[in-house]
Protein backbone atom coordinates (compact mmCIF):
# COMPACT_ATOMS: atom_id res chain seq x y z
CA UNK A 1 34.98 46.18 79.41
CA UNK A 2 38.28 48.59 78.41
CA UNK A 3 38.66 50.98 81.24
CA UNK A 4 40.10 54.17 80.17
CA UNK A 5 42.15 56.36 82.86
CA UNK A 6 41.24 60.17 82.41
CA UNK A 7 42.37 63.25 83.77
CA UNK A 8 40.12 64.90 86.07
CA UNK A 9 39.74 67.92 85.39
CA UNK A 10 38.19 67.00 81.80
CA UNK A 11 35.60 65.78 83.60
CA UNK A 12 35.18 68.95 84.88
CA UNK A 13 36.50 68.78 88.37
CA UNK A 14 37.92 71.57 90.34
CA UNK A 15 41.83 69.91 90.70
CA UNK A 16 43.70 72.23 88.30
CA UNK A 17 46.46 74.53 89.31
CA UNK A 18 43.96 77.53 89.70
CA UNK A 19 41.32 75.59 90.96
CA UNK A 20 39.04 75.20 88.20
CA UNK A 21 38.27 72.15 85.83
CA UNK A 22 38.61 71.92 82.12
CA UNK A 23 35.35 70.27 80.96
CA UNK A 24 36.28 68.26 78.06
CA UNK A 25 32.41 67.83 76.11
CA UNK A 26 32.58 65.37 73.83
CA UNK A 27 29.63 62.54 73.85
CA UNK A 28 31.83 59.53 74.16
CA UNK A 29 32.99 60.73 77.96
CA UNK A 30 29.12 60.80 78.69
CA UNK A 31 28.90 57.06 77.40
CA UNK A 32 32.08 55.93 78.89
CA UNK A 33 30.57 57.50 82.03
CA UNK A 34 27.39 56.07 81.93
CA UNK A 35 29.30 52.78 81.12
CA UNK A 36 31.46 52.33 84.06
CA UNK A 37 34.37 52.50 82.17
CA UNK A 38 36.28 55.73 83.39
CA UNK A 39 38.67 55.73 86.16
CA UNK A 40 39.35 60.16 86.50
CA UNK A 41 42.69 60.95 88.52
CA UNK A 42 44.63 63.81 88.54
CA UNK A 43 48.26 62.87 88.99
CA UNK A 44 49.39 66.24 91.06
CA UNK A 45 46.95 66.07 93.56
CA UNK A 46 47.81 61.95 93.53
CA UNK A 47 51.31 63.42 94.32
CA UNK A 48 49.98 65.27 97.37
CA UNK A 49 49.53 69.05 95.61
CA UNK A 50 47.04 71.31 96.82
CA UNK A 51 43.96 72.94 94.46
CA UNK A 52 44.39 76.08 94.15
CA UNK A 53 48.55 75.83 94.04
CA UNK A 54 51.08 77.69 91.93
CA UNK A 55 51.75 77.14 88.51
CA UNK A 56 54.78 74.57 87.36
CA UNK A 57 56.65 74.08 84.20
CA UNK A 58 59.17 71.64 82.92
CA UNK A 59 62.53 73.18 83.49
CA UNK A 60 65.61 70.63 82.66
CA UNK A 61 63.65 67.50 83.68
CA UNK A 62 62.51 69.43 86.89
CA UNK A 63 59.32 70.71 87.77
CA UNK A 64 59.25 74.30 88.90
CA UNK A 65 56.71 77.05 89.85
CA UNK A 66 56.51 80.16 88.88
CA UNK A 67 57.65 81.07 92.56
CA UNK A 68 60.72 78.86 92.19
CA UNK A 69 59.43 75.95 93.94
CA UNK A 70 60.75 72.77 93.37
CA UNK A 71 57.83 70.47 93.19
CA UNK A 72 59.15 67.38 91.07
CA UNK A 73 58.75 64.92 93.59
CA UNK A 74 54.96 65.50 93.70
CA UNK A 75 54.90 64.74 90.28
CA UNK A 76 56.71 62.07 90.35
CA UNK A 77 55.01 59.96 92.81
CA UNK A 78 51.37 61.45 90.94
CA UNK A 79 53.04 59.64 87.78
CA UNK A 80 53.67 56.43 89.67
CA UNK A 81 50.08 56.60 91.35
CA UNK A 82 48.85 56.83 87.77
CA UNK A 83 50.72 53.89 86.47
CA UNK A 84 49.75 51.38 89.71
CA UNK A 85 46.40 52.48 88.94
CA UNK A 86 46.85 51.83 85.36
CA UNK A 87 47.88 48.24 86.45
CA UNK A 88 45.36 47.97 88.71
CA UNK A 89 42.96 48.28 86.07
CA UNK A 90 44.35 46.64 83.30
CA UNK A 91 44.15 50.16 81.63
CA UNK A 92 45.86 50.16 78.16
CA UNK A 93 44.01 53.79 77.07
CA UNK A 94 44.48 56.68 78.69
CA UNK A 95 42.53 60.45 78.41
CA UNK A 96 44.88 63.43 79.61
CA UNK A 97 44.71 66.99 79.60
CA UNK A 98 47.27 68.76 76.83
CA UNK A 99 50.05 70.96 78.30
CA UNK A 100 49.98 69.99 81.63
CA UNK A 101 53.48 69.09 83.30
CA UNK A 102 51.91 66.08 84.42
CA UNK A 103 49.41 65.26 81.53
CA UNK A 104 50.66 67.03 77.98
CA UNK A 105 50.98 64.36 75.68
CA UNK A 106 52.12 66.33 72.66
CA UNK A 107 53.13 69.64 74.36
CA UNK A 108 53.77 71.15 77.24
CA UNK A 109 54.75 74.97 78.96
CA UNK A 110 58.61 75.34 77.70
CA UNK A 111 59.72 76.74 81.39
CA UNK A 112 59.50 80.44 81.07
CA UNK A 113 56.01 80.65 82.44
CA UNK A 114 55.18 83.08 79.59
CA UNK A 115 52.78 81.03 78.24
CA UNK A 116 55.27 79.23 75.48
CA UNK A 117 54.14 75.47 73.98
CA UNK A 118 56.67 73.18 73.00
CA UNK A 119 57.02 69.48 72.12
CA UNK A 120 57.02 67.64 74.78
CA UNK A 121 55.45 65.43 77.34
CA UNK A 122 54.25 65.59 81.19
CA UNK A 123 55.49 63.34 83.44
CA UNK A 124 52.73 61.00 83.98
CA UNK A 125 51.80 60.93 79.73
CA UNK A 126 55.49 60.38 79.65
CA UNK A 127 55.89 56.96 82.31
CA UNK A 128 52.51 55.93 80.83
CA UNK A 129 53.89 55.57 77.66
CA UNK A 130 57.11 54.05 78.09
CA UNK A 131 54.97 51.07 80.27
CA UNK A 132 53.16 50.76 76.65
CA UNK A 133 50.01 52.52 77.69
CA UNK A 134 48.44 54.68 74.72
CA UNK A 135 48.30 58.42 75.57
CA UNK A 136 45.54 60.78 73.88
CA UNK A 137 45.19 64.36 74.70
CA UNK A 138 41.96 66.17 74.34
CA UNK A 139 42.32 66.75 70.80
CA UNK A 140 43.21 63.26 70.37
CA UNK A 141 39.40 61.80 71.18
CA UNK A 142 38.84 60.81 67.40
CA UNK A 143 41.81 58.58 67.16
CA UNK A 144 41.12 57.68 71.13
CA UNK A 145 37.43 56.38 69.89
CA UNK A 146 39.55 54.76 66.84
CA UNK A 147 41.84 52.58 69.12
CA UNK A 148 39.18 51.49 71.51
CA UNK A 149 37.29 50.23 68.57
CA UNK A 150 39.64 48.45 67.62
CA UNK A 151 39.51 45.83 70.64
């Protein structure tokens, strides 16, 4: 059975950058749940990031907080934990949160940390797709449900 990696704070776990989760409710995750067939991660706390921790934004391929911390190497090795676990797991689907440095698929934060969206992607959607995994945000979970299907 297709094992799909998701981000875990759509399943509602406290590992976002202000320690709360972003319950995604939708009653496919429940299934897939119930199933077997979701493997959550969050790449920044992969990478060795504390919950709570400052927020980060893309800046010129780095990843910075809003305190001017350089914290691009923690991302980095998140998105590599993602994509061995991805292998692992013969994952070709994967679930992740919109906007996130690590997890936007179609946007993310443009660097000011004023709150600005802009096409891009996170670091982890961003290595997950260039190893040929597909990437769906949130918003995505019709076409998500659509591509599964499919197999």
């Amino acid at each position: 059975m297709e094992k799909i990696l998701v981000s875990s704070c759509l399943l509602g776990k406290p590992v976002r950058y202000d320690g709360t989760g972003h319950t995604l409710s939708h009653p496919q995750i429940t299934t897939w749940q119930l199933q077997g067939r979701i493997v959550p991660l969050c790449p920044e706390v992969a990478g060795g990031l504390p919950t709570p921790r400052p927020a980060a934004e893309i800046i010129e391929h780095r990843v910075m907080t809003i305190e001017g911390g350089d914290v691009t190497t923690a991302f980095k090795l998140g998105a590599q934990k993602a994509l061995q676990i991805c292998m692992f797991h013969n994952i070709r689907f994967a679930l992740l949160k919109e906007s996130s440095p690590s997890c936007g698929r179609n946007t993310i934060y443009d660097g000011t940390h004023k709150g600005n969206k802009i096409a891009g992607m996170g670091l982890t959607a961003e290595i997950l797709v260039n190893n040929g995994i597909e990437v769906f945000s949130e918003s995505q979970m019709p076409a998500l449900i659509k591509a599964l299907a499919k197999d």
